[in-house]
N, C-alpha and C. Protein backbone atom coordinates (compact mmCIF):
# COMPACT_ATOMS: atom_id res chain seq x y z
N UNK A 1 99.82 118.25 80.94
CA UNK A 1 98.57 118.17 81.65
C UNK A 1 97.52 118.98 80.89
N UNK A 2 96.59 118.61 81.07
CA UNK A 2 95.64 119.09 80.16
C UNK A 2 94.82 120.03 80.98
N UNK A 3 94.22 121.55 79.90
CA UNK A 3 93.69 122.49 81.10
C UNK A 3 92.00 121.95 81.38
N UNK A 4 91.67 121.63 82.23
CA UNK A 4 90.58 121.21 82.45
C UNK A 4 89.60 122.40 83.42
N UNK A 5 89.97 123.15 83.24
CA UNK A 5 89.54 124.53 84.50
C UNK A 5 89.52 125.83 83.76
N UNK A 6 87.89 126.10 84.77
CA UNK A 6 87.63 127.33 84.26
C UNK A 6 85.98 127.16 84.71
N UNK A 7 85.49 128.55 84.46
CA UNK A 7 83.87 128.74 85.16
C UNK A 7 83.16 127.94 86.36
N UNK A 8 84.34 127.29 87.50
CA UNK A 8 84.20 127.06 88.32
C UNK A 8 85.08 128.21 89.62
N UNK A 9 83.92 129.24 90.10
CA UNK A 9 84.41 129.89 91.03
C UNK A 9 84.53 129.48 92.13
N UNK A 10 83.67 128.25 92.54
CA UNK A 10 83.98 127.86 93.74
C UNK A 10 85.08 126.81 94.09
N UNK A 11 84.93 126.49 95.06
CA UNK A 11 86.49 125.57 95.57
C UNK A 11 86.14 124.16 95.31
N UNK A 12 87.02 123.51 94.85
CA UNK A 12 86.72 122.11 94.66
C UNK A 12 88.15 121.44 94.46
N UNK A 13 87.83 119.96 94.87
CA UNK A 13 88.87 119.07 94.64
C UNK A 13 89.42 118.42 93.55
N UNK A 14 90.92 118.63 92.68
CA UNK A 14 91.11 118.45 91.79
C UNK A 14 92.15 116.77 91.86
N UNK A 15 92.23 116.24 91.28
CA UNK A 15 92.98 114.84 91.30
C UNK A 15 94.09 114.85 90.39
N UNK A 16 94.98 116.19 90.30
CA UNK A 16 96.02 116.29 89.26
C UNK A 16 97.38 115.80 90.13
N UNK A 17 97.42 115.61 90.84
CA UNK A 17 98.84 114.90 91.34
C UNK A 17 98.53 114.30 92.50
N UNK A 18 99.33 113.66 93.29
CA UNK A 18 99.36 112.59 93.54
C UNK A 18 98.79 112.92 94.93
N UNK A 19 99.05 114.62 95.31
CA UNK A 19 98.09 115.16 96.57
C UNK A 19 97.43 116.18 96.28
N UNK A 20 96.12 115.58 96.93
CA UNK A 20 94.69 116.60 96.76
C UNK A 20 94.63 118.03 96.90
N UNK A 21 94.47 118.83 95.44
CA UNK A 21 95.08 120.23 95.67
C UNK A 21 93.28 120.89 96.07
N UNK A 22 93.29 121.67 96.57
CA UNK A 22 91.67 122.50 96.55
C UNK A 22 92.54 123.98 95.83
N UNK A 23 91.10 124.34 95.00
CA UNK A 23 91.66 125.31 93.14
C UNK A 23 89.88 125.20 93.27
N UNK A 24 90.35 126.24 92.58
CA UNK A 24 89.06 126.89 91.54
C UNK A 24 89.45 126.62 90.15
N UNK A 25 87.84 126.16 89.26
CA UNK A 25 88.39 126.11 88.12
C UNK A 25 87.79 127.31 87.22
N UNK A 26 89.20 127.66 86.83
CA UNK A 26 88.85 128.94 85.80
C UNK A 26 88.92 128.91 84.51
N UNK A 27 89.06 127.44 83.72
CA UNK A 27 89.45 127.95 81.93
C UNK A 27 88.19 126.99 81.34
N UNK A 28 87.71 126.17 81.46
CA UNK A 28 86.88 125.94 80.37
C UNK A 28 85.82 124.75 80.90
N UNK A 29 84.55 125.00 80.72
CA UNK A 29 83.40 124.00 81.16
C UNK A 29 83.91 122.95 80.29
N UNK A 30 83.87 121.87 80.37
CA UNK A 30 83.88 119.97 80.22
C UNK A 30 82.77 119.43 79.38
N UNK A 31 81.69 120.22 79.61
CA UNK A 31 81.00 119.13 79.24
C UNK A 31 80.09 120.03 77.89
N UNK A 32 79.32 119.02 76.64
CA UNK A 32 78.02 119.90 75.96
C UNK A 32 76.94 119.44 76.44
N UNK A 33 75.64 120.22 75.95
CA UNK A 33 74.85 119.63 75.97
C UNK A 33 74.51 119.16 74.35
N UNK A 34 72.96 118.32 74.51
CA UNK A 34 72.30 117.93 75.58
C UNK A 34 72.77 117.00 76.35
N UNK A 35 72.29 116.63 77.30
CA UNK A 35 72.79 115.22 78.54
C UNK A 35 71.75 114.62 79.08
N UNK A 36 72.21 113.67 78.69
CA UNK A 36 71.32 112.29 78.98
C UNK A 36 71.48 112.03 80.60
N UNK A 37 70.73 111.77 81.10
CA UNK A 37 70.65 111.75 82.78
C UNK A 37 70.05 110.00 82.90
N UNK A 38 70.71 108.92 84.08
CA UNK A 38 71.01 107.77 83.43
C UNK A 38 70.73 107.34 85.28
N UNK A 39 70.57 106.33 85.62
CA UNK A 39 71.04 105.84 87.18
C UNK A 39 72.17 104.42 86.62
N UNK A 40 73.10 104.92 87.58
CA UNK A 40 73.54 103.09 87.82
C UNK A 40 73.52 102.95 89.07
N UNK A 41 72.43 102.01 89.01
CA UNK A 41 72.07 101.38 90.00
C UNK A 41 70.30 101.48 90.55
N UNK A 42 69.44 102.07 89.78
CA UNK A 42 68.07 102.54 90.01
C UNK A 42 67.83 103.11 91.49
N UNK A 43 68.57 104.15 91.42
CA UNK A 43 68.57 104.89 92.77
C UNK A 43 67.68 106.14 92.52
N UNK A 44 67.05 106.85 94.06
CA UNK A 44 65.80 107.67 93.49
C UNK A 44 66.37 109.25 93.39
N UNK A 45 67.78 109.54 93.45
CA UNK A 45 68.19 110.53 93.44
C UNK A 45 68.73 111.15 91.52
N UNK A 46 68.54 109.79 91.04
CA UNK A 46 68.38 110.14 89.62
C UNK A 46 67.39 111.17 89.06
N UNK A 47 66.02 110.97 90.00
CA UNK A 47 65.48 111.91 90.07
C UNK A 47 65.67 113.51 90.54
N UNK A 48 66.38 113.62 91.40
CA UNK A 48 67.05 114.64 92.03
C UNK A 48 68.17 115.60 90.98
N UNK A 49 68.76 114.79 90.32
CA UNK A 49 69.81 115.27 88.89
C UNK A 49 69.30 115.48 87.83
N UNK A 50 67.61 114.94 87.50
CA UNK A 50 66.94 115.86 86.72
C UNK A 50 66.32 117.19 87.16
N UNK A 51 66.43 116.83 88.60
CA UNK A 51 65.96 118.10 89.29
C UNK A 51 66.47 119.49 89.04
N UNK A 52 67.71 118.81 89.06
CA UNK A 52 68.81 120.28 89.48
C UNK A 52 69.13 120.67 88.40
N UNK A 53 69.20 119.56 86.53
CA UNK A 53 69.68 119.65 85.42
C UNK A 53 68.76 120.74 85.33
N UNK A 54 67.41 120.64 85.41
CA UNK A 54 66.46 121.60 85.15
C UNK A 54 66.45 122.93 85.52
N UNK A 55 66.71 122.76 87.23
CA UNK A 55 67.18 124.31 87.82
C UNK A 55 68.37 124.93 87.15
N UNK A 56 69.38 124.23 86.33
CA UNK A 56 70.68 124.74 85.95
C UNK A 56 70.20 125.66 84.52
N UNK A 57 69.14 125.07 84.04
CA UNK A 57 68.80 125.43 82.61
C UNK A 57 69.28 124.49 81.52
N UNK A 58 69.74 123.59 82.02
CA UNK A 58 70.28 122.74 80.71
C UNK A 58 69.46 122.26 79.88
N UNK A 59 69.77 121.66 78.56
CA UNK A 59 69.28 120.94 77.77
C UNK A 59 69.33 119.19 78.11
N UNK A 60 68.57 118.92 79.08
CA UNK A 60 68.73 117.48 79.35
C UNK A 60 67.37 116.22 78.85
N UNK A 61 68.14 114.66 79.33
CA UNK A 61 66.62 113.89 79.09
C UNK A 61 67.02 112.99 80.16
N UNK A 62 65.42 112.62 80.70
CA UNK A 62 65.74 111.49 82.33
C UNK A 62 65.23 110.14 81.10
N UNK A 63 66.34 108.98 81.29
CA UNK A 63 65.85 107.85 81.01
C UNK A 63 66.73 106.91 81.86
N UNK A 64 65.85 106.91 82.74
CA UNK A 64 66.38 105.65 84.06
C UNK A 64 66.63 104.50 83.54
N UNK A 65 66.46 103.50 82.35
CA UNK A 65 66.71 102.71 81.74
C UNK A 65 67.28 103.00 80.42
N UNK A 66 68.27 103.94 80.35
CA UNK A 66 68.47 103.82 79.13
C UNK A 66 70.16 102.89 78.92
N UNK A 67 70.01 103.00 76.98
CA UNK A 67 70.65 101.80 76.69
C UNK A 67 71.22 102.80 75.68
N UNK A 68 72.34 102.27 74.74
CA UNK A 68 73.20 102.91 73.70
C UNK A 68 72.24 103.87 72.84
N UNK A 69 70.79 103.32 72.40
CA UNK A 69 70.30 103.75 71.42
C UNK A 69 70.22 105.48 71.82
N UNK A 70 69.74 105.45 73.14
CA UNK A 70 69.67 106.82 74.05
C UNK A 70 70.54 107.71 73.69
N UNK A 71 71.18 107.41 73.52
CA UNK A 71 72.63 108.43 72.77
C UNK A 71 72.60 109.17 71.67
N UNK A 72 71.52 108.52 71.40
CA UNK A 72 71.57 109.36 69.44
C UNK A 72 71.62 110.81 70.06
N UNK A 73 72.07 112.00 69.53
CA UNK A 73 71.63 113.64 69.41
C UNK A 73 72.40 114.15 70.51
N UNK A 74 73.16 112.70 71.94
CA UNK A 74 73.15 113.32 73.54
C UNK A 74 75.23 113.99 73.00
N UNK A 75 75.60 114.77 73.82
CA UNK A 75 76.77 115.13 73.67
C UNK A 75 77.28 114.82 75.15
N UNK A 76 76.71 114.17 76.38
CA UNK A 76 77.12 114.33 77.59
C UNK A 76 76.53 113.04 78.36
N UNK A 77 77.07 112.14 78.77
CA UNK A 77 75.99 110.90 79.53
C UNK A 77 76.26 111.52 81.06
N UNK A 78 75.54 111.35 81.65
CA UNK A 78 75.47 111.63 83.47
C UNK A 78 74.62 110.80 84.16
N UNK A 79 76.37 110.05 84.67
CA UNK A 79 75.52 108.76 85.53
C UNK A 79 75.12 108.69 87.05
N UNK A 80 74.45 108.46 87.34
CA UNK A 80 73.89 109.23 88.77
C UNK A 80 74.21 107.61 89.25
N UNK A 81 75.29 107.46 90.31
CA UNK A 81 76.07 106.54 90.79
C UNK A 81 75.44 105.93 92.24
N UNK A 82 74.93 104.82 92.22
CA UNK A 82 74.09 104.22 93.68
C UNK A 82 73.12 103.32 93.15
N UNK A 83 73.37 102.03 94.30
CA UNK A 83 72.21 101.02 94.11
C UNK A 83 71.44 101.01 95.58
N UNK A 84 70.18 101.00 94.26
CA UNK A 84 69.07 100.75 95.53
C UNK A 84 68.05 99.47 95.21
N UNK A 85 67.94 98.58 95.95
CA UNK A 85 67.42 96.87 96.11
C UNK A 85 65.95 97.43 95.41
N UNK A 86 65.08 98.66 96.40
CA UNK A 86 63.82 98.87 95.74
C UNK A 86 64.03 99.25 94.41
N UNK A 87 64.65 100.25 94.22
CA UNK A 87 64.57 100.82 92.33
C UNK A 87 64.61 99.44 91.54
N UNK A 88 65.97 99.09 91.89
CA UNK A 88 65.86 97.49 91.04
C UNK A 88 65.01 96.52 90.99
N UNK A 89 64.25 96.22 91.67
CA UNK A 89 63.12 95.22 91.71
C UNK A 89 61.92 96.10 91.09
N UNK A 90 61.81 97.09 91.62
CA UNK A 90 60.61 97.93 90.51
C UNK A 90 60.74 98.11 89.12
N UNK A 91 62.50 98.24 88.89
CA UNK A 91 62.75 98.20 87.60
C UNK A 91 63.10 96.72 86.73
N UNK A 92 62.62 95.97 87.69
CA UNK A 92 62.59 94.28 87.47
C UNK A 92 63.82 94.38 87.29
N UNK A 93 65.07 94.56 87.35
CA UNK A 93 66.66 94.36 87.39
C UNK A 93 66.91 93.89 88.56
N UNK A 94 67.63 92.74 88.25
CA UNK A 94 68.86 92.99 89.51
C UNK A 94 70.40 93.32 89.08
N UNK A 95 71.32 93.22 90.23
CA UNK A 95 72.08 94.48 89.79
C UNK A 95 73.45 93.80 88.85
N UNK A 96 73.05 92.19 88.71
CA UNK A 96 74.25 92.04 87.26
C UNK A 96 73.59 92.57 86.20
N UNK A 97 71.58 93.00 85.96
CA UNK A 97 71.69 92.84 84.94
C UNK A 97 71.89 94.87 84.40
N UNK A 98 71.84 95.18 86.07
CA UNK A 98 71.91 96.36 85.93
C UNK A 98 73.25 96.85 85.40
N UNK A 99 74.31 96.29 85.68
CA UNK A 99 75.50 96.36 85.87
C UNK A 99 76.12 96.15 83.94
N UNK A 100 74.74 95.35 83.37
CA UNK A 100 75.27 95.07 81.89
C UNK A 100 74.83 96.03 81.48
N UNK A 101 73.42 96.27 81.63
CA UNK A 101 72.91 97.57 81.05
C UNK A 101 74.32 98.81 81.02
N UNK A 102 74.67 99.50 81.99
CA UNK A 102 75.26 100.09 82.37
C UNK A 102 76.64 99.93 81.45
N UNK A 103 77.02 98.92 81.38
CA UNK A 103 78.50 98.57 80.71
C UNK A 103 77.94 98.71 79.22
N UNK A 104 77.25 98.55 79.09
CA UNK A 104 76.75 98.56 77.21
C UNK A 104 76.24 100.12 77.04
N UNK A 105 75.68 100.68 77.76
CA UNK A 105 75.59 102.30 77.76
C UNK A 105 76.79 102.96 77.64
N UNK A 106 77.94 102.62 78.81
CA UNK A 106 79.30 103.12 78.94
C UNK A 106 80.19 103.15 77.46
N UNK A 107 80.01 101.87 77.54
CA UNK A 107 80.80 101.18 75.90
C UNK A 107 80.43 101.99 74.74
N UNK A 108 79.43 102.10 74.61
CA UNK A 108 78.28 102.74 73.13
C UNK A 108 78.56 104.41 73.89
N UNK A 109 78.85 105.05 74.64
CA UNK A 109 79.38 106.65 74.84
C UNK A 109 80.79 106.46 74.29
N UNK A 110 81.48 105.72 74.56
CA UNK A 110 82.30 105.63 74.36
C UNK A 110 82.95 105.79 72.77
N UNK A 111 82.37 104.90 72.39
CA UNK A 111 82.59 104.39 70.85
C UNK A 111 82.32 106.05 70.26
N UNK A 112 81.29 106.87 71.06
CA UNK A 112 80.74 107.86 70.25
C UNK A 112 81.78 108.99 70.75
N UNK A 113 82.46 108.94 71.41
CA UNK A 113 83.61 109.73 71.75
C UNK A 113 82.27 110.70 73.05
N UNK A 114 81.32 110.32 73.70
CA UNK A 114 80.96 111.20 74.43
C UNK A 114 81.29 111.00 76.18
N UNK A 115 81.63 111.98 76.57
CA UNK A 115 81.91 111.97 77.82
C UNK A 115 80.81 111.97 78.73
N UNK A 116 81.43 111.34 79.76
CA UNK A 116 80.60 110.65 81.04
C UNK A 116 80.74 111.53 82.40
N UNK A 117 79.73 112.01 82.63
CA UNK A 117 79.96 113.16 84.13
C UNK A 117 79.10 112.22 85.15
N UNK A 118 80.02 111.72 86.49
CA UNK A 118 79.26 111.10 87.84
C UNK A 118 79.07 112.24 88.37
N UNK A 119 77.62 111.17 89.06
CA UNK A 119 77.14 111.98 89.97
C UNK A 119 77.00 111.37 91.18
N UNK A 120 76.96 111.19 92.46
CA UNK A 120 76.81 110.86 93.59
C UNK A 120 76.14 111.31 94.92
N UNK A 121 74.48 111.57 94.64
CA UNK A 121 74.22 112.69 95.31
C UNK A 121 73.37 111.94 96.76
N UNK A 122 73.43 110.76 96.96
CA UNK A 122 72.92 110.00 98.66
C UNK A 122 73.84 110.71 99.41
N UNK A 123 74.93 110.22 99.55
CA UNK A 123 75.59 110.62 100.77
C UNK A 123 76.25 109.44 101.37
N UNK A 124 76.10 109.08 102.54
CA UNK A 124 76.81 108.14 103.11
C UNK A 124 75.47 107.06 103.06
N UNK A 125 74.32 107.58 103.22
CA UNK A 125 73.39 106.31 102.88
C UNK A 125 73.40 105.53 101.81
N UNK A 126 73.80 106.61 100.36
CA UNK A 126 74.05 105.73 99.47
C UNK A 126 74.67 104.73 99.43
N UNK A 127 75.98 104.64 100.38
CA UNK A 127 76.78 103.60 99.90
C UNK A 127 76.76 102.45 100.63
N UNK A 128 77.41 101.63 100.20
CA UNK A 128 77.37 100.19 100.49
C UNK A 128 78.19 99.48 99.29
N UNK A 129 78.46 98.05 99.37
CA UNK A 129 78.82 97.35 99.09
C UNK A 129 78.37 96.96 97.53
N UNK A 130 77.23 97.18 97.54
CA UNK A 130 77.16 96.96 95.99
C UNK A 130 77.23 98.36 95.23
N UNK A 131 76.81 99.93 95.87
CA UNK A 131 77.12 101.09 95.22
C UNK A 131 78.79 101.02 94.84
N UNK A 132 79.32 100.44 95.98
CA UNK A 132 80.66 100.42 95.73
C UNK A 132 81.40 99.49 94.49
N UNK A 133 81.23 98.50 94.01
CA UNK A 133 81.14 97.84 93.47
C UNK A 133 80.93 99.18 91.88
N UNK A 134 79.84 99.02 92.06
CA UNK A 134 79.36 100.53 90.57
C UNK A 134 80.24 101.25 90.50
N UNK A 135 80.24 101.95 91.37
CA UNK A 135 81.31 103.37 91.38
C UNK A 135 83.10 102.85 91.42
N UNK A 136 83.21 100.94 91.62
CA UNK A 136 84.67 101.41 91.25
C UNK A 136 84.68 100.78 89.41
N UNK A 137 83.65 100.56 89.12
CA UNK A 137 83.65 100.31 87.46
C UNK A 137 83.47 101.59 86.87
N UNK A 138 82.42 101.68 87.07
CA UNK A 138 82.15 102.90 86.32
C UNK A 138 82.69 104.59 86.60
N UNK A 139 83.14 104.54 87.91
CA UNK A 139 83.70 106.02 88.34
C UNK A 139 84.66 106.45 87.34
N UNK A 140 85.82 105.60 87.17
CA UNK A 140 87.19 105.57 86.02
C UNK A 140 86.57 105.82 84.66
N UNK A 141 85.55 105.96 84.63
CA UNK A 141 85.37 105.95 83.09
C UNK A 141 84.88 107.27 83.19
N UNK A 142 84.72 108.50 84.32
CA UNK A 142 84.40 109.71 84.48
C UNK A 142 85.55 110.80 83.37
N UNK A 143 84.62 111.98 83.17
CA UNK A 143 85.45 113.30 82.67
C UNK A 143 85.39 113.95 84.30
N UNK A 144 84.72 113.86 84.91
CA UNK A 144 84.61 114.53 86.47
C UNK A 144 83.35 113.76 87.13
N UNK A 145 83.45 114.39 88.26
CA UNK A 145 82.36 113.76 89.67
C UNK A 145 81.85 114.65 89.88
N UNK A 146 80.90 114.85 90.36
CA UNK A 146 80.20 115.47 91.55
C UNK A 146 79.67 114.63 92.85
N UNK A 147 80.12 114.88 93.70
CA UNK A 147 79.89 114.13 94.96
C UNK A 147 79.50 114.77 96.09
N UNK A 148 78.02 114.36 97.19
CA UNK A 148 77.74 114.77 98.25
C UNK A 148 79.27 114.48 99.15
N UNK A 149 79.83 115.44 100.07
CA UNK A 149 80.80 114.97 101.11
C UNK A 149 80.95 114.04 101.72
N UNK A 150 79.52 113.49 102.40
CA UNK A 150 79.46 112.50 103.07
C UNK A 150 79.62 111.16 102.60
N UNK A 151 79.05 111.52 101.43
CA UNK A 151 79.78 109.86 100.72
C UNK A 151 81.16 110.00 100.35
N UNK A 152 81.60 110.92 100.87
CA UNK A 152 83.12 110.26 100.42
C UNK A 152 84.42 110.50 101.65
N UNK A 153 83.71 110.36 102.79
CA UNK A 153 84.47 110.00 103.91
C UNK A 153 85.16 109.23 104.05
N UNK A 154 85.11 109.01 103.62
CA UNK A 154 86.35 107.30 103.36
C UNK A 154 87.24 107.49 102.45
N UNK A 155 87.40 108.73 101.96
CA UNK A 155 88.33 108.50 100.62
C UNK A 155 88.18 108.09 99.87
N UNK A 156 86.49 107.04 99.26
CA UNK A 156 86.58 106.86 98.18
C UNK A 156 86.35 107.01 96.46
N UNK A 157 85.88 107.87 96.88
CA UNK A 157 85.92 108.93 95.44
C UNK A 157 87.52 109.70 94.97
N UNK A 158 87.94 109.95 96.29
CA UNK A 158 89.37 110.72 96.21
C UNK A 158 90.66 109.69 95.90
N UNK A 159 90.15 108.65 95.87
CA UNK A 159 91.43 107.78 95.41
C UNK A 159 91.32 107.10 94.11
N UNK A 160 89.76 106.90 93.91
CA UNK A 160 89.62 106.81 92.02
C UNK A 160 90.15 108.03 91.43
N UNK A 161 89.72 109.23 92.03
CA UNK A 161 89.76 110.94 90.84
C UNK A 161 91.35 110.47 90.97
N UNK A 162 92.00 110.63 92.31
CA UNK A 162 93.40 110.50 91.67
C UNK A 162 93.91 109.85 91.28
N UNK A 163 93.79 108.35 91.14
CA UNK A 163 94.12 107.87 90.02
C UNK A 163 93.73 108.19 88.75
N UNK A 164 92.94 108.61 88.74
CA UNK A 164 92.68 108.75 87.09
C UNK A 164 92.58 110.20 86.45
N UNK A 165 93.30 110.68 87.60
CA UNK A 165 93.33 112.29 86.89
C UNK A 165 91.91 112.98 86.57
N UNK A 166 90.98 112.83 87.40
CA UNK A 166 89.28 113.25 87.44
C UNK A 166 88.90 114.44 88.02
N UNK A 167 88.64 115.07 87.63
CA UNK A 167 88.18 116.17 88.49
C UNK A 167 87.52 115.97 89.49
N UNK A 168 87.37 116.17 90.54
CA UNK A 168 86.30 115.81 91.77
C UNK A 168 86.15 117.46 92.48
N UNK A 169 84.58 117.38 92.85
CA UNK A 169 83.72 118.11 93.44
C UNK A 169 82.87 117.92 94.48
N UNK A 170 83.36 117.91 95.42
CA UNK A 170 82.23 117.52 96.95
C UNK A 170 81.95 118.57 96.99
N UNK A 171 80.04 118.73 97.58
CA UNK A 171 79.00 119.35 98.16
C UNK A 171 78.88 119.19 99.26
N UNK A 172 78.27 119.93 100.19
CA UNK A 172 77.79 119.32 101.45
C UNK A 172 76.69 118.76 101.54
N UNK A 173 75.27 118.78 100.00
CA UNK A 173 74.07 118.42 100.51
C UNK A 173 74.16 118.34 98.61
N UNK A 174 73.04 117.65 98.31
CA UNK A 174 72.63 117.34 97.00
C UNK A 174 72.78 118.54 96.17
N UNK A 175 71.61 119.43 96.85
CA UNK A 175 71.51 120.62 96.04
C UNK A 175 72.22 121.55 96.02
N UNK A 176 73.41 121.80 96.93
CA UNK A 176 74.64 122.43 96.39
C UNK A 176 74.95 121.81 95.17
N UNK A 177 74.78 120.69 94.89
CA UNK A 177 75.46 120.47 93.23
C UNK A 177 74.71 121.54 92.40
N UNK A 178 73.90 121.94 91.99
CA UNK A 178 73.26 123.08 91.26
C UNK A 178 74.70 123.69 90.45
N UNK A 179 75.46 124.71 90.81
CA UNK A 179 76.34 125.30 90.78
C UNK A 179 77.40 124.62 90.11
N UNK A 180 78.00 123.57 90.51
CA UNK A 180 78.71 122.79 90.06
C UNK A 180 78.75 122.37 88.60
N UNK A 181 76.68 121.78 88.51
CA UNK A 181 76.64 120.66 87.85
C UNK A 181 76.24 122.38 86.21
N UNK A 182 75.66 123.27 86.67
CA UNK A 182 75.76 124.36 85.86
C UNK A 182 76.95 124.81 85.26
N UNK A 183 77.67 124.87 85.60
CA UNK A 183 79.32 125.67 85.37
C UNK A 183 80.04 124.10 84.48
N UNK A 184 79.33 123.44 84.98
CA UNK A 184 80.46 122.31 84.17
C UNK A 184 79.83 121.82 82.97
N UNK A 185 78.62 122.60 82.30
CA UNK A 185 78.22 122.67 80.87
C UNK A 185 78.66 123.93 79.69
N UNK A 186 78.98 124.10 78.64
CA UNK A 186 79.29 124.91 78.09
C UNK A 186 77.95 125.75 77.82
């Protein structure tokens, strides 16, 4: 097993076996900067994760449309996970073509060996049927989550992390991620 823990003092949910342990992580932040800050799904809380990237001090960039090229210089993609009908029509997308965008961003991190940190910061409003849809493509392709609680009443964040061995982190409110989304940069 690989040590994935460290500079996380607070309590959070880990997906290392097959039942949900709560641990602190103590050996080593996950992620570099800089980080590219991304929506899937043109949701307005993308805004909110530049919010907090900023309060954390990081080295970040907001491009709500971005595509592989975005990657040049980034060491970290962070996909801020939720569809919203308005973002998409403002962003003239709908959500297959959002959904390609997204898969050709994923693909092109990939290729570059850079890791992908979700984010999930609506709540239970976020979700629905087509967020769901996003988050079960793209969640698996996470180094970790960050997730409001309420969106994941249902278990479903907690049954992707454990399958896939993900770190997971529920908040009770957006901006508790602060802390989280800080500690999990080097």
């Amino acid at each position: 097993m690989k040590k994935l823990l460290n500079a996380f003092p607070i309590p959070i949910l880990l997906t290392l076996s097959p039942i949900l342990i709560h641990a602190t992580m103590e050996e080593t932040s996950l992620f570099e900067q800089p980080l590219l800050i991304t929506s899937a799904g043109q949701n307005a809380e993308v805004q909110l994760a530049a919010v907090l990237a900023k309060r954390a001090g990081l080295n970040y960039r907001l491009e709500k449309l971005a595509t592989g090229v975005d990657l040049e210089n980034m060491k970290t993609l962070g996909l801020v996970l939720g569809a919203s009908m308005k973002g998409l029509g403002a962003a003239g997308l709908d959500i297959d073509k959002e959904r390609e965008r997204v898969r050709g961003l994923t693909a092109e991190a990939g290729k570059k060996g850079i890791p992908i940190l979700c984010l999930h910061l609506g709540g239970e409003s976020r979700r629905g049927q087509q967020t769901d849809d996003l988050m079960a493509e793209f969640l698996p392709l996470a180094k970790m989550a960050i997730v409001v609680k309420s969106g994941n009443a249902d278990g479903f964040f907690t049954r992707i992390c454990r399958e896939k061995n993900i770190p997971l982190v529920e908040v009770e409110k957006a901006a508790d991620a602060l802390e989280p989304l800080r500690k999990a940069f080097r």
